[in-house]
C-alpha atoms as a PDB file:
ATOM      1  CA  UNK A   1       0.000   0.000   0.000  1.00  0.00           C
ATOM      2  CA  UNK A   2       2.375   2.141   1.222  1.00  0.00           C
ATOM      3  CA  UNK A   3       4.558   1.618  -1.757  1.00  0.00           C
ATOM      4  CA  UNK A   4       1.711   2.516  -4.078  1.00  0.00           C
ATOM      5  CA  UNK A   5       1.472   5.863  -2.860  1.00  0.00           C
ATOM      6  CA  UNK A   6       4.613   6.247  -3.022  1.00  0.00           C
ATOM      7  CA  UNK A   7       4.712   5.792  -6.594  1.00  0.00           C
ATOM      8  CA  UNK A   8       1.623   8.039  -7.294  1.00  0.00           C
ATOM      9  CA  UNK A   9       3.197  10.767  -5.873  1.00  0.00           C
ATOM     10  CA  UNK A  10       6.677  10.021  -7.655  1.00  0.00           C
ATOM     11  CA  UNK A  11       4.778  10.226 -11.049  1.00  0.00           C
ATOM     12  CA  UNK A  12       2.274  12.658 -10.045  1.00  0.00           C
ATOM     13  CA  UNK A  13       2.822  15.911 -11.817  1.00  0.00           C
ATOM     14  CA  UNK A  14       3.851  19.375 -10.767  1.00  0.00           C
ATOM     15  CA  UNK A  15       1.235  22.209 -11.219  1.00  0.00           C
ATOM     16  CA  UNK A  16      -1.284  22.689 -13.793  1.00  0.00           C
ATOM     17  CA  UNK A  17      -1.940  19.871 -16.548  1.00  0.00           C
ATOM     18  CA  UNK A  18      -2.982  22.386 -19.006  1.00  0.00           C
ATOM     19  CA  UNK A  19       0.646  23.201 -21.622  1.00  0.00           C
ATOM     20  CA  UNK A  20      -0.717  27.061 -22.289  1.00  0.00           C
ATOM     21  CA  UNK A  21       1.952  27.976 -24.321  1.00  0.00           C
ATOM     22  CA  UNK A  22       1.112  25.110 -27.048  1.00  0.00           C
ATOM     23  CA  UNK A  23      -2.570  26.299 -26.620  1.00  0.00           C
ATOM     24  CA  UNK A  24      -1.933  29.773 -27.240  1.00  0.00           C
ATOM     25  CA  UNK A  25       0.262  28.903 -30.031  1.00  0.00           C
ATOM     26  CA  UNK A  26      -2.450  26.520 -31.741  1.00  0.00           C
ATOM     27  CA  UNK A  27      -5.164  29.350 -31.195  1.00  0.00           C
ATOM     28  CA  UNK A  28      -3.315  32.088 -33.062  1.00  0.00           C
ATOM     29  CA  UNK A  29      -2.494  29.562 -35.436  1.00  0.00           C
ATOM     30  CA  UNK A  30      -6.285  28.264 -36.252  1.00  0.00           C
ATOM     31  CA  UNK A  31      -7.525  32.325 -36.104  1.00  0.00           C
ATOM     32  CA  UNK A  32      -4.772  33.110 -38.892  1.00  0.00           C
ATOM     33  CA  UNK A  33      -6.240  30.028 -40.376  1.00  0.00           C
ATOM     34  CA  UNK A  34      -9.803  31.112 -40.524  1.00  0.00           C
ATOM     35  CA  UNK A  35      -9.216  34.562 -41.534  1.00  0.00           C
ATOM     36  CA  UNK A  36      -7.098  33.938 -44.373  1.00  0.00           C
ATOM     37  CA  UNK A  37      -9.856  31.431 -45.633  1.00  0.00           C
ATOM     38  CA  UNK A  38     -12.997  33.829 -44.928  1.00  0.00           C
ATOM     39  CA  UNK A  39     -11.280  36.126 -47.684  1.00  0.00           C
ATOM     40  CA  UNK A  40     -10.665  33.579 -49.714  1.00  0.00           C
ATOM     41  CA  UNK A  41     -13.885  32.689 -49.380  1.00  0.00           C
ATOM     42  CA  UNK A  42     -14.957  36.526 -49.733  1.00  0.00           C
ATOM     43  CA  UNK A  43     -13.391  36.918 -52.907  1.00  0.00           C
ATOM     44  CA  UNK A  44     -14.361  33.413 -54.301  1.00  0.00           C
ATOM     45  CA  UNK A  45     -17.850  34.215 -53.361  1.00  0.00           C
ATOM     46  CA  UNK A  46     -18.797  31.879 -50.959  1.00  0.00           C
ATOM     47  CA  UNK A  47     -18.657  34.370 -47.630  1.00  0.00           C
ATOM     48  CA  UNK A  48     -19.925  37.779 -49.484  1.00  0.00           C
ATOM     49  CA  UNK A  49     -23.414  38.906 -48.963  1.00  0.00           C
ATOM     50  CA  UNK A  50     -25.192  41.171 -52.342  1.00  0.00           C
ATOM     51  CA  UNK A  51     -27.965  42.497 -51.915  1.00  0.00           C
ATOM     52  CA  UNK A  52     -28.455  42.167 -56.248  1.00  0.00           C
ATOM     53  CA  UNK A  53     -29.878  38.795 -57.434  1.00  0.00           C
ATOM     54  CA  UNK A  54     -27.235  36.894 -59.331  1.00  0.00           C
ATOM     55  CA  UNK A  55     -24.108  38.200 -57.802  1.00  0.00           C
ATOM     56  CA  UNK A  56     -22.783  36.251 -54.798  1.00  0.00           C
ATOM     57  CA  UNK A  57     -24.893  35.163 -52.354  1.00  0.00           C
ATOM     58  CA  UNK A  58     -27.874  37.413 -51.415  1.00  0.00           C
ATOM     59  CA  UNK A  59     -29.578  37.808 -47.978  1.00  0.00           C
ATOM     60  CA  UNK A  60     -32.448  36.262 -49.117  1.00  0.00           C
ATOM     61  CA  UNK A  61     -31.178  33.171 -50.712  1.00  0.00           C
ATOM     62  CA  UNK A  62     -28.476  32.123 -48.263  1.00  0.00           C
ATOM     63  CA  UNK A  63     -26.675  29.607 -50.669  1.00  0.00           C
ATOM     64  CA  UNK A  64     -25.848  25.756 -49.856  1.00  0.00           C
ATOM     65  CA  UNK A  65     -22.180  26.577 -50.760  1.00  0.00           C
ATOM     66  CA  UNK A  66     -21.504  29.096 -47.681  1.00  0.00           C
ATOM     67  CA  UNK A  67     -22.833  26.847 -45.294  1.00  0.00           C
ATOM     68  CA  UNK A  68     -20.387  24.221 -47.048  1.00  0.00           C
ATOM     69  CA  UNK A  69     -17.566  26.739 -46.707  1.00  0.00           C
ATOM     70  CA  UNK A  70     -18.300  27.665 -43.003  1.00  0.00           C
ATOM     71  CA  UNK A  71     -17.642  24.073 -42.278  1.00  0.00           C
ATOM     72  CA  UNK A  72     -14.446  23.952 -44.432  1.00  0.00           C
ATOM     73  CA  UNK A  73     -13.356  26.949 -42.658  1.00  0.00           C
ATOM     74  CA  UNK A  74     -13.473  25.637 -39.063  1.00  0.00           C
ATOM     75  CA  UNK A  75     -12.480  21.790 -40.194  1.00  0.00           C
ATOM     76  CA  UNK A  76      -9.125  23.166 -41.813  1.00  0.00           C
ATOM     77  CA  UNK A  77      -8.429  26.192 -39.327  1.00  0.00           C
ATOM     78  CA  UNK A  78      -9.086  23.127 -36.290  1.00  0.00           C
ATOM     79  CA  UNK A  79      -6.896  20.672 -38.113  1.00  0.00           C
ATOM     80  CA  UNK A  80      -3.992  22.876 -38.075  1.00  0.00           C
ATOM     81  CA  UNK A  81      -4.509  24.656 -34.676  1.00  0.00           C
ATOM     82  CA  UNK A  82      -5.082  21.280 -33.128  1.00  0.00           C
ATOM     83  CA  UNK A  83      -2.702  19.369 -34.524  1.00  0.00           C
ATOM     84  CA  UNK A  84       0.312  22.120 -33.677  1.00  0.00           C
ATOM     85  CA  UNK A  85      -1.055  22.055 -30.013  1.00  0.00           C
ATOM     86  CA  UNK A  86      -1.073  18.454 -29.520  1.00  0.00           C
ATOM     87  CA  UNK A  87       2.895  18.368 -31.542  1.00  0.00           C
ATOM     88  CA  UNK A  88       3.977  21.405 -29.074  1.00  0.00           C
ATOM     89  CA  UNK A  89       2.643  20.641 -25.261  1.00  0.00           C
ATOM     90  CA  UNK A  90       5.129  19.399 -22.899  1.00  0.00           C
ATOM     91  CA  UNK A  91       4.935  15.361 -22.236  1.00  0.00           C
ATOM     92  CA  UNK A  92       3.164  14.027 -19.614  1.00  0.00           C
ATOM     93  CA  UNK A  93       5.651  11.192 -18.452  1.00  0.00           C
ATOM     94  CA  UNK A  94       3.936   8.277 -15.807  1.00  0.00           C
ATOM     95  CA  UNK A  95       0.200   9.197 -17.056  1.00  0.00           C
ATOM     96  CA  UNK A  96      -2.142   6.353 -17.955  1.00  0.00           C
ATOM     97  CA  UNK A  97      -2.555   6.795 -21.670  1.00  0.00           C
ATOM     98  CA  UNK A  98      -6.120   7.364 -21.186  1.00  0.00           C
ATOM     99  CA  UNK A  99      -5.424  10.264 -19.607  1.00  0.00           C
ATOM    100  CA  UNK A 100      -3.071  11.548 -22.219  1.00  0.00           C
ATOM    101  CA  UNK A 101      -5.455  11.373 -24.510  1.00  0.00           C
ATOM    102  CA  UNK A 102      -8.232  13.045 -22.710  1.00  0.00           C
ATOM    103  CA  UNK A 103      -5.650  15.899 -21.953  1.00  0.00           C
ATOM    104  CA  UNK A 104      -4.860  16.061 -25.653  1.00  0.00           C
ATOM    105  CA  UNK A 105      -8.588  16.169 -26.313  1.00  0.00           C
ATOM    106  CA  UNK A 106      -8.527  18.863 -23.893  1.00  0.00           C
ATOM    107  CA  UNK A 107      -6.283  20.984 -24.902  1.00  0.00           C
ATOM    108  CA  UNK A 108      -7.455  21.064 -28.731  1.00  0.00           C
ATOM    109  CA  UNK A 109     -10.963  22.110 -27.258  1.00  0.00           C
ATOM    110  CA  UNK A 110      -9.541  24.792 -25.166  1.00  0.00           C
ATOM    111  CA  UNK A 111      -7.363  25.803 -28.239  1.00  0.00           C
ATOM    112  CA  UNK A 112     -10.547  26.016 -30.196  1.00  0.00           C
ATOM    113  CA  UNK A 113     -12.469  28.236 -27.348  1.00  0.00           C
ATOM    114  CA  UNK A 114      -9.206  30.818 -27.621  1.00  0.00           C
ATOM    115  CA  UNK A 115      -9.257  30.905 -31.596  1.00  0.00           C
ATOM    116  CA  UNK A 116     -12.955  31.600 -31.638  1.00  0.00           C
ATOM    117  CA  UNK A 117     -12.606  34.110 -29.382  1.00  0.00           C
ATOM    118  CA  UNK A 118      -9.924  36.163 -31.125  1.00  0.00           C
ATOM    119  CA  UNK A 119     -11.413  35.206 -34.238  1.00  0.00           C
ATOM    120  CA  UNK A 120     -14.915  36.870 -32.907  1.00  0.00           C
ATOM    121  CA  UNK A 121     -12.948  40.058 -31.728  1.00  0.00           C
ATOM    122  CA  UNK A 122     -11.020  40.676 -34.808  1.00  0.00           C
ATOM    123  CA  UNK A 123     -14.610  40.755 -36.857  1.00  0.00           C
ATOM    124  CA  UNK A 124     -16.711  42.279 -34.137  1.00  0.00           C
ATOM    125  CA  UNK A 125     -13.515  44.806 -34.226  1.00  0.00           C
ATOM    126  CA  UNK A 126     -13.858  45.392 -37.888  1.00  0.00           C
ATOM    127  CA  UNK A 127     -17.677  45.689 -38.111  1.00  0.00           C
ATOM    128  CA  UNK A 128     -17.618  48.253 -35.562  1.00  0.00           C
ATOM    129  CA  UNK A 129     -15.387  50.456 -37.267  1.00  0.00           C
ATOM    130  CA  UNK A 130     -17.247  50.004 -40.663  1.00  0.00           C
ATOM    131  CA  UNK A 131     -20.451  50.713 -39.014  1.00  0.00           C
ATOM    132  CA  UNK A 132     -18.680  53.964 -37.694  1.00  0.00           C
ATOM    133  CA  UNK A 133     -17.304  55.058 -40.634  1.00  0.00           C
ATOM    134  CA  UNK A 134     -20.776  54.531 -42.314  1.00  0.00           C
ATOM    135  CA  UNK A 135     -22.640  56.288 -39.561  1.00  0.00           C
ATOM    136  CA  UNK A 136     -20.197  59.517 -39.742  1.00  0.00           C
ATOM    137  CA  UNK A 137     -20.769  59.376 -43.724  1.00  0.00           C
ATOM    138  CA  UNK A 138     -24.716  58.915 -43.411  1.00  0.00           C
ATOM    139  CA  UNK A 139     -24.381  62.079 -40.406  1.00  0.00           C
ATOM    140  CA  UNK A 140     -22.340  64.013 -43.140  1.00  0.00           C
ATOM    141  CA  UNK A 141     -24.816  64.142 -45.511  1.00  0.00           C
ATOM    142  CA  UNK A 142     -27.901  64.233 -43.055  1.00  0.00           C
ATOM    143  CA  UNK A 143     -26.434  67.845 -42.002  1.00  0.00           C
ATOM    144  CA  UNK A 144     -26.079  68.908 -45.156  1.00  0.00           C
ATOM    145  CA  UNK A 145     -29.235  68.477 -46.377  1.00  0.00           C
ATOM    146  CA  UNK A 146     -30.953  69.629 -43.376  1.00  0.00           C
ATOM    147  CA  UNK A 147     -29.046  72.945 -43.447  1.00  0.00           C
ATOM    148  CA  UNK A 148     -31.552  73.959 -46.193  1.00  0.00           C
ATOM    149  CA  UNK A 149     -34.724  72.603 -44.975  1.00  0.00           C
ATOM    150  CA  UNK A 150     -36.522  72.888 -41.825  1.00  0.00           C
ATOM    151  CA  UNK A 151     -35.880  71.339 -38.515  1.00  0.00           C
ATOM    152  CA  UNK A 152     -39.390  71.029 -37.902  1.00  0.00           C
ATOM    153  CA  UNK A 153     -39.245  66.874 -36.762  1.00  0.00           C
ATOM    154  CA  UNK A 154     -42.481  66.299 -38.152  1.00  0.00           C
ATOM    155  CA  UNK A 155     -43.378  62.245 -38.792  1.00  0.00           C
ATOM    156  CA  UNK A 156     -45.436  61.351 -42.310  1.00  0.00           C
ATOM    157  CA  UNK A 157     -48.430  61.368 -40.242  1.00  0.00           C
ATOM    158  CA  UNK A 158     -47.828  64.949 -39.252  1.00  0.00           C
ATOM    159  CA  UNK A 159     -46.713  66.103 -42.654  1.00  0.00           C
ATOM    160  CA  UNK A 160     -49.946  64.227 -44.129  1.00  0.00           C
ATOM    161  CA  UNK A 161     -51.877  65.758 -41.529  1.00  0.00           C
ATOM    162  CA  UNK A 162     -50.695  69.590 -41.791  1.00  0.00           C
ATOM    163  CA  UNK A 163     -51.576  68.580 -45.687  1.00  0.00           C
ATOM    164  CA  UNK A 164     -54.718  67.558 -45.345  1.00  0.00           C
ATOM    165  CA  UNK A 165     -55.928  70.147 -43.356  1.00  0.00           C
ATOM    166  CA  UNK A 166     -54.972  72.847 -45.848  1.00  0.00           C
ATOM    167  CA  UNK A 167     -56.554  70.998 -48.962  1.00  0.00           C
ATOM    168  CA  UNK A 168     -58.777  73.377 -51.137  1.00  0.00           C
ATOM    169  CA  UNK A 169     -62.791  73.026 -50.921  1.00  0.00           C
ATOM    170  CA  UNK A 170     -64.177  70.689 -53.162  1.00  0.00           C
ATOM    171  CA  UNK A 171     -61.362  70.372 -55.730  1.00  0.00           C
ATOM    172  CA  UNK A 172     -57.443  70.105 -56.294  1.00  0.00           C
ATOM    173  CA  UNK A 173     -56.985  73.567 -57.677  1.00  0.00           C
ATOM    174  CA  UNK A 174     -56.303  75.152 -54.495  1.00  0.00           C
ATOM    175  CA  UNK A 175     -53.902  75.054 -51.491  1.00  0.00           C
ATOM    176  CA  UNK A 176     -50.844  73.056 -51.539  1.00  0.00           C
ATOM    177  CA  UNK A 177     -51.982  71.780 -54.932  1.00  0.00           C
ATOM    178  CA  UNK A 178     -51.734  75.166 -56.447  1.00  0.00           C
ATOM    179  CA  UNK A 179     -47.789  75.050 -56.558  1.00  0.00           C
ATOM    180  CA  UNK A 180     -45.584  71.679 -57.235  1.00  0.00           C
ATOM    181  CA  UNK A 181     -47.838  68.934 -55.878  1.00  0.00           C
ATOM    182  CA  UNK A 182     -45.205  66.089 -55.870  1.00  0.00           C
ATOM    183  CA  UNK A 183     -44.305  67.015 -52.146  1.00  0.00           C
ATOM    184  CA  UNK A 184     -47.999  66.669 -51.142  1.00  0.00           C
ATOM    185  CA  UNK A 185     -48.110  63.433 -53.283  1.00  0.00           C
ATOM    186  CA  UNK A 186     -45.051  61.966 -51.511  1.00  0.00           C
ATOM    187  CA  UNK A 187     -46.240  62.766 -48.038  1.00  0.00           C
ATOM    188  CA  UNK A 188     -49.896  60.852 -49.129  1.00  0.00           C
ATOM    189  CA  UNK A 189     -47.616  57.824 -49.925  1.00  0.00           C
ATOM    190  CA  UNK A 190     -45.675  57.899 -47.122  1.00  0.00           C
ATOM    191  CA  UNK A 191     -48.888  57.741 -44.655  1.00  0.00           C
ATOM    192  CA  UNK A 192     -49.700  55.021 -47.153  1.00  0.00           C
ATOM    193  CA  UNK A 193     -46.430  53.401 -46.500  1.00  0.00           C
ATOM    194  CA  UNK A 194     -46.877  53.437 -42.698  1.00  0.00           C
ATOM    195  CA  UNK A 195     -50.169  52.660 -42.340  1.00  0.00           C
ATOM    196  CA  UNK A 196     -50.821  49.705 -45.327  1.00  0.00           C
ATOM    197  CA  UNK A 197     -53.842  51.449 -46.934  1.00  0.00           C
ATOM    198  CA  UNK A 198     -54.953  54.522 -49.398  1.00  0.00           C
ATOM    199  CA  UNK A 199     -58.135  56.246 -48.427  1.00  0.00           C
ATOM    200  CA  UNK A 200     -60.817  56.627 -51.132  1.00  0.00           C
ATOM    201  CA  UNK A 201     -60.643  60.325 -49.821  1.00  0.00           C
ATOM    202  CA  UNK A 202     -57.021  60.603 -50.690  1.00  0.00           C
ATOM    203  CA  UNK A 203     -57.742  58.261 -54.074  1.00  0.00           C
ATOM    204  CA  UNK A 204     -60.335  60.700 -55.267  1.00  0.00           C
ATOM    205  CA  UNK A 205     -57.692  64.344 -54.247  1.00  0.00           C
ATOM    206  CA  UNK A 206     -54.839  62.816 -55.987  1.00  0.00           C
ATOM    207  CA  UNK A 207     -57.286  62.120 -59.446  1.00  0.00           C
ATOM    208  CA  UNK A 208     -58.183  65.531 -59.056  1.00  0.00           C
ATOM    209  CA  UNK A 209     -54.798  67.177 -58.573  1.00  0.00           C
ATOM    210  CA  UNK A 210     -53.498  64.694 -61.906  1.00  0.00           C
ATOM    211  CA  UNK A 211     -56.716  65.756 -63.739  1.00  0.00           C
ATOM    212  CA  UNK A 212     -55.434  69.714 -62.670  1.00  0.00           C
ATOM    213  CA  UNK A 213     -51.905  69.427 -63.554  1.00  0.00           C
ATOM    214  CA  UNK A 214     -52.434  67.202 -66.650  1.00  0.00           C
ATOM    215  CA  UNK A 215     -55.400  68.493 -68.299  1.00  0.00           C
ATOM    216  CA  UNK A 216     -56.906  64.816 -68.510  1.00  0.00           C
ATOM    217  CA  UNK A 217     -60.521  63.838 -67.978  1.00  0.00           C
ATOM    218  CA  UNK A 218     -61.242  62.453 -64.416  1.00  0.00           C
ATOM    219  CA  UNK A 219     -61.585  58.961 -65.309  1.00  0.00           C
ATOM    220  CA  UNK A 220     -58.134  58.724 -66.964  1.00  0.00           C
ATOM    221  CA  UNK A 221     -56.763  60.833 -64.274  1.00  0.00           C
ATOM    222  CA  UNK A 222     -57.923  57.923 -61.603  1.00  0.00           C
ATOM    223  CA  UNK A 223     -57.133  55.120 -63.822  1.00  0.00           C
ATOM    224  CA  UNK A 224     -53.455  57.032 -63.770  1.00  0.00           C
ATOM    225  CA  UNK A 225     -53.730  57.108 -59.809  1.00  0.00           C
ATOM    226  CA  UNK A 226     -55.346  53.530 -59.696  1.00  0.00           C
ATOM    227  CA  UNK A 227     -52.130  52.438 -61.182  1.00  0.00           C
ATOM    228  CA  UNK A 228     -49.541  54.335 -59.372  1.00  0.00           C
ATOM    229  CA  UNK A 229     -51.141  53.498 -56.064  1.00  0.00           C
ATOM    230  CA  UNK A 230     -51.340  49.812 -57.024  1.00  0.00           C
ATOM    231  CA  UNK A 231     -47.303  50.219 -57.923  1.00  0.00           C
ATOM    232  CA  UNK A 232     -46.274  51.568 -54.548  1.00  0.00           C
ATOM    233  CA  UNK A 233     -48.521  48.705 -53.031  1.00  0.00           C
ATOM    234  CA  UNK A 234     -46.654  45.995 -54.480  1.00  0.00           C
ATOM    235  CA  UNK A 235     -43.135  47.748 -54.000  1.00  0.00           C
ATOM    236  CA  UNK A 236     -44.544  47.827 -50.163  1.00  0.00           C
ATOM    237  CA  UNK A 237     -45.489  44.473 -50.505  1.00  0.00           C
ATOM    238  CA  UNK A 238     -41.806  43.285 -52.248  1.00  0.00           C
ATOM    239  CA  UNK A 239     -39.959  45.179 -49.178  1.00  0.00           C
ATOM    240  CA  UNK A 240     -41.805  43.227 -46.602  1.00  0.00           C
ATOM    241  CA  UNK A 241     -41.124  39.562 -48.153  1.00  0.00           C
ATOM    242  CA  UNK A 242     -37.529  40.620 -48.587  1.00  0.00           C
ATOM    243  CA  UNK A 243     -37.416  41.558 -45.005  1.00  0.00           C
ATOM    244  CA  UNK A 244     -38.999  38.313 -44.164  1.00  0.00           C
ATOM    245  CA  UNK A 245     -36.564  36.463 -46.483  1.00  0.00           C
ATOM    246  CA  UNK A 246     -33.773  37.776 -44.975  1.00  0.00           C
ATOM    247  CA  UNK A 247     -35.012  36.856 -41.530  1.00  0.00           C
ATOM    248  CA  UNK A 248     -35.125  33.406 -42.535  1.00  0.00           C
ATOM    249  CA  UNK A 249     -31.710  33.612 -44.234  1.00  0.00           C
ATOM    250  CA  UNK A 250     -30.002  34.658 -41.046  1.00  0.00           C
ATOM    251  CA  UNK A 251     -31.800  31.997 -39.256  1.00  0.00           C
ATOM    252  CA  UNK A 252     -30.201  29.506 -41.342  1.00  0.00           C
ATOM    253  CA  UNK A 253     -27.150  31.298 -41.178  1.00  0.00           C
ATOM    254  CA  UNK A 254     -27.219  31.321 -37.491  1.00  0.00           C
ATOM    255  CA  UNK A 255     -27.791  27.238 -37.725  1.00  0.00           C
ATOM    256  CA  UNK A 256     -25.073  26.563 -40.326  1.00  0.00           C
ATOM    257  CA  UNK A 257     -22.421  28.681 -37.980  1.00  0.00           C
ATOM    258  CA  UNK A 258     -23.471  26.579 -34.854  1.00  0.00           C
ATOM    259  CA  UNK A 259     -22.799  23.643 -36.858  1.00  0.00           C
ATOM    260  CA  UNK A 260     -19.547  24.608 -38.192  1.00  0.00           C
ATOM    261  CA  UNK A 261     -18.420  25.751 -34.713  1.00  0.00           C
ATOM    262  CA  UNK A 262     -19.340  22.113 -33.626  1.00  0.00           C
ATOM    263  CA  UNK A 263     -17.267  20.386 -36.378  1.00  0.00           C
ATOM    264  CA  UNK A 264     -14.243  22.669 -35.703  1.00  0.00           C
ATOM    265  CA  UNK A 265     -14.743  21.832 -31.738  1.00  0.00           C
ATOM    266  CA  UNK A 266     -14.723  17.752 -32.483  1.00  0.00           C
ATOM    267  CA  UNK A 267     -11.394  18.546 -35.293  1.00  0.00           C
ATOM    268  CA  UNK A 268      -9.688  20.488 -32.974  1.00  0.00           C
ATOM    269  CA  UNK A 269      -9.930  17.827 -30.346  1.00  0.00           C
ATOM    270  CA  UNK A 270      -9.351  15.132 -32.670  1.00  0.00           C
ATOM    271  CA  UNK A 271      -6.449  16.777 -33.893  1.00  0.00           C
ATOM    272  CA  UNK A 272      -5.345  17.484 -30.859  1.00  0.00           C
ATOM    273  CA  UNK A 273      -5.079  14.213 -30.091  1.00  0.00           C
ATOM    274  CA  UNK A 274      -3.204  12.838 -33.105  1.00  0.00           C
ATOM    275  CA  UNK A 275      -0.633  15.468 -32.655  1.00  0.00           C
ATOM    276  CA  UNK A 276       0.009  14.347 -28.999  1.00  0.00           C
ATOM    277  CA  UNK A 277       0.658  10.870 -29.693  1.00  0.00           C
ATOM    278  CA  UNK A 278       3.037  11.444 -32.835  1.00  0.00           C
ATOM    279  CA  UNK A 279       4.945  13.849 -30.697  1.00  0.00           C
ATOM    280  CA  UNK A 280       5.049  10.652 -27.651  1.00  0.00           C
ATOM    281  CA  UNK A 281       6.148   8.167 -30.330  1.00  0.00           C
ATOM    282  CA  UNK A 282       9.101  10.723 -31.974  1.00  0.00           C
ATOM    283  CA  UNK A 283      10.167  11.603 -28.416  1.00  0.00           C
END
């Protein structure tokens, strides 16, 4: 008994089981990795978002092929940053062999945590400064244009409202329609816009003000509103199943990057692994 302890604690080691430096190494290794191969895969294609159909992959038709190259991306960056930190950590001498390889296991999981941490800074990083510099250009010209118009901070409701009460009696000829009517007829379409629908009150004032400004006869001048109103319905209509197909595309994006974070976490381990034992057998 006695002389079983005694050889526990002769073979026992000395502080923490966990070879840091190796780790370290393997993370900057498989975050190199990963960002060299999302611009490959930005400039192949496969990782670039347009918002035009037919060039690249769009937000609302998140393509097979970057799901595929998400995958490839954390298989190849895990191979290589698991493999180096299984080759580099220090060796465990007197530890059961299933124990070395649970270590090695280990230590290509914690390699993998690191890397997709640094990885995850370096783009969060990078977003955040192109969202700034886009935010500072969008400000730009915001206070240019509003240094010749109004700071009044009116919504499209107000703007239609402060429009409709000033409409002329009866017909189109007077009030804001006796000048340009397009800003009148933009304001009617954005209350349109927000709230989904075109009163027959506002149907019959914009025939009117087209049958003023055009010379036509009434019914062509509503047949001409009839069809204008029915285009901005179905551009409405073609914003809001965009929206909703790119809320399903980054659903599935959000699945196909939790699945390639779980194949890079079972390479890296793997990896990991076979690393450590080549580097027992050379040594």
């Amino acid at each position: 008994m006695e002389q079983a302890l005694e050889s526990r604690t002769k073979y026992a080691p000395v502080g923490s089981a966990a070879s840091w430096p190796a780790i370290i190494a393997g993370a900057f290794v498989a975050a190199s990795v990963s960002l060299l191969l999302l611009a490959l895969g930005s400039a192949l294609g496969f990782a670039a978002i347009s918002p035009w159909s037919g060039h690249g992959v769009t937000a609302t038709t998140f393509a097979i092929t970057t799901a595929v190259w998400l995958i490839v991306m954390q298989w190849v960056s895990s191979a290589f940053g698991g493999y180096i930190t299984g080759r580099l950590r220090t060796r465990w001498v007197g530890t059961h062999t299933h124990e070395v390889f649970f270590r090695d296991t280990a230590h290509g999981l914690v390699m993998w945590a690191v890397a997709t941490v640094l990885v995850a800074a370096t783009l969060a990083t990078s977003l955040s400064s192109a969202i700034g510099g886009g935010v500072h250009a969008i400000s730009s010209v915001a206070s240019a244009a509003e240094q010749g118009a109004p700071r009044t901070g009116a919504t499209p409701a107000d703007t239609y409202g402060v429009d409709k009460l000033f409409r002329g009696a009866g017909h189109a000829g007077g009030g804001q329609a006796s000048g340009d009517p397009r800003a009148e007829v933009a304001h009617i379409v954005a209350n349109a816009w927000s709230t989904g629908a075109v009163p027959d009150a506002d149907r019959g004032y914009l025939a009117e003000m087209v049958a003023v400004q055009t010379g036509l006869s009434p019914t062509d001048a509503q047949k001409r509103v009839d069809e204008f109103l029915a285009g901005v319905t179905d551009a409405q209509n073609k914003v809001k199943a965009d929206a909703d197909a790119a809320r399903k595309a980054a659903a599935q994006a959000a699945i196909y990057t939790a699945l390639s974070m779980l194949v890079g976490a079972f390479i890296a381990s793997v990896s990991a692994a076979l690393g450590g034992r080549l580097r027992d057998e050379h040594l």
